[in-house]
C-alpha atoms as a PDB file:
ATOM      1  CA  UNK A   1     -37.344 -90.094  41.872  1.00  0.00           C
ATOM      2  CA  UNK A   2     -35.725 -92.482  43.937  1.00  0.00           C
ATOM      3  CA  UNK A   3     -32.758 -90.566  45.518  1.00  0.00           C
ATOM      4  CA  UNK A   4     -33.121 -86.878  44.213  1.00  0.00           C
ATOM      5  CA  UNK A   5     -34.914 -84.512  46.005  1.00  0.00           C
ATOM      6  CA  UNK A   6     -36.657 -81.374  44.797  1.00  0.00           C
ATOM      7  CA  UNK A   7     -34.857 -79.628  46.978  1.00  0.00           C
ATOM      8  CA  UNK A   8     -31.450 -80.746  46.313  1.00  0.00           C
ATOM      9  CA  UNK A   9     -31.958 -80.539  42.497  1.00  0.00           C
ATOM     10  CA  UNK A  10     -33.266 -76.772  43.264  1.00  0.00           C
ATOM     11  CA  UNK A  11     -30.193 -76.464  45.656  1.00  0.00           C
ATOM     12  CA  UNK A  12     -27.833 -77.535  42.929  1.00  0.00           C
ATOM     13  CA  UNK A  13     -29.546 -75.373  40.358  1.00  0.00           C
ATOM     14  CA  UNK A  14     -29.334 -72.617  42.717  1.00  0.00           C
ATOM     15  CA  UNK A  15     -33.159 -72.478  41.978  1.00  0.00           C
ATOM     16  CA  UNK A  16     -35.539 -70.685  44.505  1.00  0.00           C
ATOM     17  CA  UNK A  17     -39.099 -70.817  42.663  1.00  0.00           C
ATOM     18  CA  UNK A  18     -41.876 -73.317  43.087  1.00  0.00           C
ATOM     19  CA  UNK A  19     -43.430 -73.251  39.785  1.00  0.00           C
ATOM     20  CA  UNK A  20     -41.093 -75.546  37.467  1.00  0.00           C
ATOM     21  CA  UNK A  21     -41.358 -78.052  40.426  1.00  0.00           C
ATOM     22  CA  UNK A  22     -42.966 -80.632  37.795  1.00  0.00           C
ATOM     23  CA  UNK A  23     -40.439 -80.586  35.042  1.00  0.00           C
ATOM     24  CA  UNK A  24     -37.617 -80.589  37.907  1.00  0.00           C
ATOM     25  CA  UNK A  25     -39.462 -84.311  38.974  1.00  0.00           C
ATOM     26  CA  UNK A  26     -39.872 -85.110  35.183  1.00  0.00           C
ATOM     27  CA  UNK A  27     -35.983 -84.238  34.788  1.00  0.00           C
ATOM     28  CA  UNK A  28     -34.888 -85.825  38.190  1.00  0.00           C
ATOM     29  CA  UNK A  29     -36.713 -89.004  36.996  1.00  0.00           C
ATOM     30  CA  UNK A  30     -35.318 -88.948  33.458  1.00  0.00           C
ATOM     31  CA  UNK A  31     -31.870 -88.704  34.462  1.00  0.00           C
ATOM     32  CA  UNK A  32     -32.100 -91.319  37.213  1.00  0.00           C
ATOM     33  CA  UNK A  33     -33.028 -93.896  34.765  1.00  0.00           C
ATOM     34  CA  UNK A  34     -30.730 -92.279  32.543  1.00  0.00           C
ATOM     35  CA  UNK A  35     -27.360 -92.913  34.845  1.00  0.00           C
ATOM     36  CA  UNK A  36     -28.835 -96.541  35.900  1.00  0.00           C
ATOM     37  CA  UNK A  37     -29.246 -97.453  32.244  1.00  0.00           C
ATOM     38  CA  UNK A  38     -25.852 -96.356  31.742  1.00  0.00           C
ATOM     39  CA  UNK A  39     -24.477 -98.451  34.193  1.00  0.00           C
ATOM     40  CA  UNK A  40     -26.569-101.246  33.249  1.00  0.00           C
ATOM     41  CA  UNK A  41     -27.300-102.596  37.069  1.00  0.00           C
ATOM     42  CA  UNK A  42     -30.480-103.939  36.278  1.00  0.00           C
ATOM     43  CA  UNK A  43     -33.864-103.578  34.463  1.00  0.00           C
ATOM     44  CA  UNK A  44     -35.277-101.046  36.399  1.00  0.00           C
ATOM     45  CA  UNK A  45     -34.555 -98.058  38.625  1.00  0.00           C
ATOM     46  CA  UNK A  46     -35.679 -99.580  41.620  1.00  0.00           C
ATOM     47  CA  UNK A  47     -33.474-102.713  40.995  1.00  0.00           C
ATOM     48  CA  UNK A  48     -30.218-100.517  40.335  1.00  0.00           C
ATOM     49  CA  UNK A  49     -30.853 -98.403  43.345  1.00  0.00           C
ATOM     50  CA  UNK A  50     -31.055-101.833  45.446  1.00  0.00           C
ATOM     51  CA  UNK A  51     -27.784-103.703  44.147  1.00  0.00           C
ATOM     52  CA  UNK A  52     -26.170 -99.956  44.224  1.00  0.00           C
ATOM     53  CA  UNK A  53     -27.033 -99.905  47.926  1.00  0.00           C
ATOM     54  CA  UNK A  54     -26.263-103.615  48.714  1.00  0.00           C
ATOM     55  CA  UNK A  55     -22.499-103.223  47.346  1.00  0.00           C
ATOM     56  CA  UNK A  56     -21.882 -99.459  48.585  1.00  0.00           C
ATOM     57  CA  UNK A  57     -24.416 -99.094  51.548  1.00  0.00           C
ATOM     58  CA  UNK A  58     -25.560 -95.598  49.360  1.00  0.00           C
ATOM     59  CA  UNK A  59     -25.887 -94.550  46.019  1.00  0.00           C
ATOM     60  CA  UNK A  60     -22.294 -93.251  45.436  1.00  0.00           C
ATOM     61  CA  UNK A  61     -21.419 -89.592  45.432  1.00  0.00           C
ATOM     62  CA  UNK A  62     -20.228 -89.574  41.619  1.00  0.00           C
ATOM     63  CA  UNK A  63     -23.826 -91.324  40.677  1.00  0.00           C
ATOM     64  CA  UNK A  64     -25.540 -88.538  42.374  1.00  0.00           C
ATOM     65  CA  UNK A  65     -23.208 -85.851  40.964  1.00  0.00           C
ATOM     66  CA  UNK A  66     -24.086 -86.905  37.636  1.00  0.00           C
ATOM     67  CA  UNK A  67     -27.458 -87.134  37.785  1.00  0.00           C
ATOM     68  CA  UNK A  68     -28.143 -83.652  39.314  1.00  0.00           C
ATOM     69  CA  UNK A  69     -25.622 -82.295  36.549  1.00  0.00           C
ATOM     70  CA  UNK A  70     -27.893 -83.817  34.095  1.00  0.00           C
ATOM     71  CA  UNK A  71     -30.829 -82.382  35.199  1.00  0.00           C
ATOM     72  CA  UNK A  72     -29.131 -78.846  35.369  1.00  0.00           C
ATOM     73  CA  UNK A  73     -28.139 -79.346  31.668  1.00  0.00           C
ATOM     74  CA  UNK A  74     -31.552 -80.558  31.047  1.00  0.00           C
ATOM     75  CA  UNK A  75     -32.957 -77.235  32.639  1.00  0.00           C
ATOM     76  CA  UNK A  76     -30.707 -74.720  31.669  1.00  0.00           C
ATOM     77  CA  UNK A  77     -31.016 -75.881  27.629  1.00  0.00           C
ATOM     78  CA  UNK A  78     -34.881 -76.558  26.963  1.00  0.00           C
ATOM     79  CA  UNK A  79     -35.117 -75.755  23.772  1.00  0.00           C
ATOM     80  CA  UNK A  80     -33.370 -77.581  20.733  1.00  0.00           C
ATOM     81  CA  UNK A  81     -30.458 -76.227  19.771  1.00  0.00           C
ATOM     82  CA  UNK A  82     -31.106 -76.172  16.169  1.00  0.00           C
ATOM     83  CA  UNK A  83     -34.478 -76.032  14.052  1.00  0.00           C
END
């Protein structure tokens, strides 16, 4: 993950546990490459991350909002929702 934490992801989740740390950094990951393919600012994470922070100094608070809320939806709804 390039700007999530564990720790802010378990903060946001309102998660206290260690045990699901792995599919928190599987999820954290996903949805990082997730937002930056979305906003198409370049062909990898680690290029996004670098033209986000040369135009904004940061990664912007809405970028980061989104990605922790998709790894809360990704956590909270595991399973498929249909068979």
């Amino acid at each position: 993950m390039k700007w999530l934490t564990i720790d802010y992801i378990k903060q946001h989740s309102r998660l206290c546990c260690d045990c699901e740390d792995s599919l928190l950094e599987l999820y954290g990951t996903a949805a990082e490459e997730t937002c930056m393919n979305y906003l198409n600012r370049g062909k990898t994470v680690t290029e996004a991350v670098q033209s986000l922070t040369e135009k904004y100094g940061e990664i912007p608070a809405a970028i980061r909002q989104a990605t922790l809320m998709l790894v809360d939806v990704s956590f909270a709804y595991r399973s498929p929702v249909s068979p």
